[in-house]
Protein backbone atom coordinates (compact mmCIF):
# COMPACT_ATOMS: atom_id res chain seq x y z
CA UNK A 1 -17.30 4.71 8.92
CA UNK A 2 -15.29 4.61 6.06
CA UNK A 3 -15.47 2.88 2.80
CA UNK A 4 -14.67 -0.04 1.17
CA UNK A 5 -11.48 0.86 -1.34
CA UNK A 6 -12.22 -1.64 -4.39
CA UNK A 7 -9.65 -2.61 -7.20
CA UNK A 8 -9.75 -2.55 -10.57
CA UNK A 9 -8.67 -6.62 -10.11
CA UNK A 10 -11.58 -7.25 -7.54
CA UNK A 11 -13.97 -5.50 -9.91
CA UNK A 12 -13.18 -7.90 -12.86
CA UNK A 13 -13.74 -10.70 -10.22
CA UNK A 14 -16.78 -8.92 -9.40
CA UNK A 15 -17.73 -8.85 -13.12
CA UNK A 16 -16.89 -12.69 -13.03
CA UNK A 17 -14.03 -11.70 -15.67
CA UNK A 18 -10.44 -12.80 -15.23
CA UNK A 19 -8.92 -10.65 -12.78
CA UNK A 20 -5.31 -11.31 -13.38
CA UNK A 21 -3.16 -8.05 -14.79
CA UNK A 22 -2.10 -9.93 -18.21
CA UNK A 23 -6.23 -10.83 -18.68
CA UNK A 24 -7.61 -7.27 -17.42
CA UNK A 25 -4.76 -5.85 -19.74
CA UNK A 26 -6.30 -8.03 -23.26
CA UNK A 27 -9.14 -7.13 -22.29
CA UNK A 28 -9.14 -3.20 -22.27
CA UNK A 29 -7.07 -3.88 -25.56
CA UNK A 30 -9.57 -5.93 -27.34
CA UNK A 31 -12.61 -3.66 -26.58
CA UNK A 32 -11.06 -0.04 -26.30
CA UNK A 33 -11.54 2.59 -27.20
CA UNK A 34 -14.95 2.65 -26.85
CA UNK A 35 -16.70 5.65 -28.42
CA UNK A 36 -17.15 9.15 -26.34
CA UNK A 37 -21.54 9.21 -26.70
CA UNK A 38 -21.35 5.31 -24.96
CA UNK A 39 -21.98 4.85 -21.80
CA UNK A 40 -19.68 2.03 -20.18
CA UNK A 41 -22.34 0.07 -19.38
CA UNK A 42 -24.05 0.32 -22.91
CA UNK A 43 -20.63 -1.41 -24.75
CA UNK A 44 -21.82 -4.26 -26.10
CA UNK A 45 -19.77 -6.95 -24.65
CA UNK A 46 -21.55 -6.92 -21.10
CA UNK A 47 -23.57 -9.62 -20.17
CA UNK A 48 -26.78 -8.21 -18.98
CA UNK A 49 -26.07 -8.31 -14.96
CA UNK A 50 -22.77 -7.23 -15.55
CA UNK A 51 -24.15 -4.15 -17.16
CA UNK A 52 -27.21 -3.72 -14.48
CA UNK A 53 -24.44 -4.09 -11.71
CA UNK A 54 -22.16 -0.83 -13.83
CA UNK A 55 -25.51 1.40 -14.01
CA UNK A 56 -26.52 0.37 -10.38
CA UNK A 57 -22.86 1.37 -9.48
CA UNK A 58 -22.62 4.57 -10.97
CA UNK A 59 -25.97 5.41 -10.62
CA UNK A 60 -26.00 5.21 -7.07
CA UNK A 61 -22.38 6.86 -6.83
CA UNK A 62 -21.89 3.01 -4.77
CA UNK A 63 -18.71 1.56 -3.68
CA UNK A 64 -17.36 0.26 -6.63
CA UNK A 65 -18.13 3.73 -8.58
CA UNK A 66 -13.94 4.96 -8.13
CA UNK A 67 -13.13 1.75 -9.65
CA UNK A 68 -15.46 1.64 -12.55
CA UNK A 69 -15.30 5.01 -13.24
CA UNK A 70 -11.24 3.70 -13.47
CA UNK A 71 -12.15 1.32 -16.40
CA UNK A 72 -14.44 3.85 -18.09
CA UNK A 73 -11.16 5.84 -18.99
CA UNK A 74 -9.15 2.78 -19.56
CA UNK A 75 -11.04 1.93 -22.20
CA UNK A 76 -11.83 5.38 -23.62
CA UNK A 77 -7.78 5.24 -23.87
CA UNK A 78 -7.37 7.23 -20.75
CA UNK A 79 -5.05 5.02 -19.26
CA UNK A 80 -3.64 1.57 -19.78
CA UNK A 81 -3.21 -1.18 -16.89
């Protein structure tokens, strides 16, 4: 079985963030670049879920972990949207 391919929009929606390329774009902007020693899900603007539902991801190398792994580098500066 194969599975589920997640995007970086249906991850914001996930996040319960805008999901719309203008909104994912500000916000990358406004909170990037986040400095190498944090971890992505210790940045301070996650709401607590959002950042047990980033560790959980990662952690468990789950089906969103391509996708937030994605944002990770956007906003270490990696990439922009």
């Amino acid at each position: 079985m194969e599975s589920p391919v997640h995007s970086l929009p249906a991850l914001f929606k996930q996040l319960g963030l805008p999901d719309d390329p203008v909104s994912i774009e500000q916000f990358v902007a406004s909170h990037s670049p986040l400095k190498p020693e944090l971890k992505l899900a210790d940045a301070f603007f996650w709401t607590e879920s959002q950042r047990a539902f980033l560790r959980e991801e990662i952690r468990d190398d789950a089906d969103w972990a391509v996708v937030v792994d994605e944002l990770n580098l956007m906003l270490r500066g990696g990439r922009r949207v």
